[in-house]
Protein backbone atom coordinates (compact mmCIF):
# COMPACT_ATOMS: atom_id res chain seq x y z
CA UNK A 1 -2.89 -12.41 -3.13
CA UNK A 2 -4.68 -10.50 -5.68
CA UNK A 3 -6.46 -7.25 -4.76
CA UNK A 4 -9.51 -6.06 -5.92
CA UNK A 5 -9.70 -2.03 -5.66
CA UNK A 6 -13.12 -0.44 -5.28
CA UNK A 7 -14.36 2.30 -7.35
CA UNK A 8 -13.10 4.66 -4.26
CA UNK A 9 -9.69 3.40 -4.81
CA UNK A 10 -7.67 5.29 -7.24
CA UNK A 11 -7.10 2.93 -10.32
CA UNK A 12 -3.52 4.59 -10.69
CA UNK A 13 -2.77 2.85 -6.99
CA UNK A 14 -2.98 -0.06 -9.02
CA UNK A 15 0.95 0.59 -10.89
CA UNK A 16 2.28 1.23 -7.25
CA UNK A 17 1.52 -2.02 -5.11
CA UNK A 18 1.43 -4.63 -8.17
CA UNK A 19 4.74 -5.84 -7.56
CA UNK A 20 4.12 -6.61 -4.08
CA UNK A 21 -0.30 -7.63 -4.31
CA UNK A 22 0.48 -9.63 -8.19
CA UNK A 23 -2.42 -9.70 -10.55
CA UNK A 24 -4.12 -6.47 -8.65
CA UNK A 25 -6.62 -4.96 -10.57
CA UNK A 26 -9.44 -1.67 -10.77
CA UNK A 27 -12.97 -2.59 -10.92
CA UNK A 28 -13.22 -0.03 -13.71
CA UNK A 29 -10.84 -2.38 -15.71
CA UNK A 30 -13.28 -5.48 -15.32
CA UNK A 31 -16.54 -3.36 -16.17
CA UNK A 32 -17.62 -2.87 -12.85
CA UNK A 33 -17.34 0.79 -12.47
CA UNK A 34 -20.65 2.19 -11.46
CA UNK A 35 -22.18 -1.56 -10.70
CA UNK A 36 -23.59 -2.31 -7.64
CA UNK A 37 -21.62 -3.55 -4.17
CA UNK A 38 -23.35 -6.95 -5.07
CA UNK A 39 -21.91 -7.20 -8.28
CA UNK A 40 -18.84 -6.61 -7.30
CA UNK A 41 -18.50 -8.52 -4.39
CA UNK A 42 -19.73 -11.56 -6.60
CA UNK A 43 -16.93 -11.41 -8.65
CA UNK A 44 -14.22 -11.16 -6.02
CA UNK A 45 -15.88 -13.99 -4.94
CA UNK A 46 -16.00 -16.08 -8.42
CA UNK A 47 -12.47 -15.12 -9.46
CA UNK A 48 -10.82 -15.51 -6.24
CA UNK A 49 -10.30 -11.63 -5.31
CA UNK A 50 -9.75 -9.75 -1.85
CA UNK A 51 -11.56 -6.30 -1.99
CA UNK A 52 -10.12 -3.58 -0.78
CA UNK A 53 -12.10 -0.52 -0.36
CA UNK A 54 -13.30 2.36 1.87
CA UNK A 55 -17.13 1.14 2.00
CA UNK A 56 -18.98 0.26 4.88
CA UNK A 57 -21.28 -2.03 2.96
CA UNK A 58 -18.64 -4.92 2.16
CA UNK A 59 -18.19 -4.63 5.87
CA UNK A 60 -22.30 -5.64 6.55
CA UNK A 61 -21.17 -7.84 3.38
CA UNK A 62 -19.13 -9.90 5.00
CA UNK A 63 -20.83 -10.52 8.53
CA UNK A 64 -23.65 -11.49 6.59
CA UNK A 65 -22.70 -13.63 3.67
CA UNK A 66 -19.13 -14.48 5.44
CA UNK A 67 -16.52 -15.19 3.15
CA UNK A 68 -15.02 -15.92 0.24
CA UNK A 69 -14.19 -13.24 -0.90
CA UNK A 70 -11.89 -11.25 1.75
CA UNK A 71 -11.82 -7.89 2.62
CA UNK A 72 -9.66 -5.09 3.28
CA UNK A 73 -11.56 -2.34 4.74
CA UNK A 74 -9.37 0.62 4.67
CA UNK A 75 -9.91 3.37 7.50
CA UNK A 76 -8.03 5.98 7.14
CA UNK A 77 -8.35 10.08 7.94
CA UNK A 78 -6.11 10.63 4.67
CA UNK A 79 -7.39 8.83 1.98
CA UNK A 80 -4.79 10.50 -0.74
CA UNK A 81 -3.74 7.38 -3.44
CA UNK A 82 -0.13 7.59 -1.52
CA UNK A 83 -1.37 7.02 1.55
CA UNK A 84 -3.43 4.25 0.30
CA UNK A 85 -0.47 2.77 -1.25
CA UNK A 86 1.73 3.16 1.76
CA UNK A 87 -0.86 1.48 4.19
CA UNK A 88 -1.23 -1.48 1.68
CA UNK A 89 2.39 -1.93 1.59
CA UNK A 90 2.91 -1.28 5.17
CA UNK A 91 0.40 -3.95 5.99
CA UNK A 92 2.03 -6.69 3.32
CA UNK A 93 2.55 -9.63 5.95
CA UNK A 94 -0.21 -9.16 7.46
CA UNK A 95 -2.37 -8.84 4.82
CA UNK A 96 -0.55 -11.85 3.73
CA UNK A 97 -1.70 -13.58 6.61
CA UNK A 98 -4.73 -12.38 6.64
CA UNK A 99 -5.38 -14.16 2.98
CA UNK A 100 -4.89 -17.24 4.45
CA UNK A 101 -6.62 -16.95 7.67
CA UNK A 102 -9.29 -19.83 7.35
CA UNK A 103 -11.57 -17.88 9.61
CA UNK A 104 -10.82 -14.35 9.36
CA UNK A 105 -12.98 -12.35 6.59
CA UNK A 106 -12.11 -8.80 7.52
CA UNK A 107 -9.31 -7.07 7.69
CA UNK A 108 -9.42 -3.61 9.13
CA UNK A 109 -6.52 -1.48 8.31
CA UNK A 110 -5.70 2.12 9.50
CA UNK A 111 -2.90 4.87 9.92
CA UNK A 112 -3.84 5.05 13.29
CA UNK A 113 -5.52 8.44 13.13
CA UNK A 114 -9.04 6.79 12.91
């Protein structure tokens, strides 16, 4: 189950849930910092990625083009890298689930403070 963080992701996030999301990586580390939602969503698709970001638009993404690839769409009041971190690692089974969901393409997750 191999994230994808978005550019509003922290790339140092990427240290702190590896063990638990394996092969995890920053868009900046696949020269896709600064590219457009498109672009990026095509290559979660092509290499098998579930985004996870803050950004609407992979939302509209995803009820439009469906999926592959997943998404995470994180909602959440405090958007500090810890918190991130902690809501991603919270979430493991279900995200886990949620990967393999044949029919399920988005995955809201919150703090509850949304």
């Amino acid at each position: 189950m191999k994230l994808l963080l978005d550019q509003n992701i922290s790339y140092r996030l990427v240290r702190k849930i590896d063990s638990q999301f394996p092969g995890t990586i920053h868009i900046s580390k696949v020269g896709l910092l600064n590219k457009s939602d498109i672009d990026i969503w095509n290559f979660a698709q092509k290499e098998d990625f579930i985004i996870a970001t803050f950004d609407s638009d992979f939302y509209d993404f995803s009820l439009t083009k469906g999926h592959p690839p997943k998404l995470i769409w994180i909602r959440s009041r405090n958007t500090s890298t810890e918190n991130v971190g902690r809501l991603l690692l919270e979430k493991k089974d279900q995200i886990g689930t949620f990967a393999t969901d044949p029919i399920i393409g988005c995955l809201e997750i919150n703090d509850d403070l949304v």
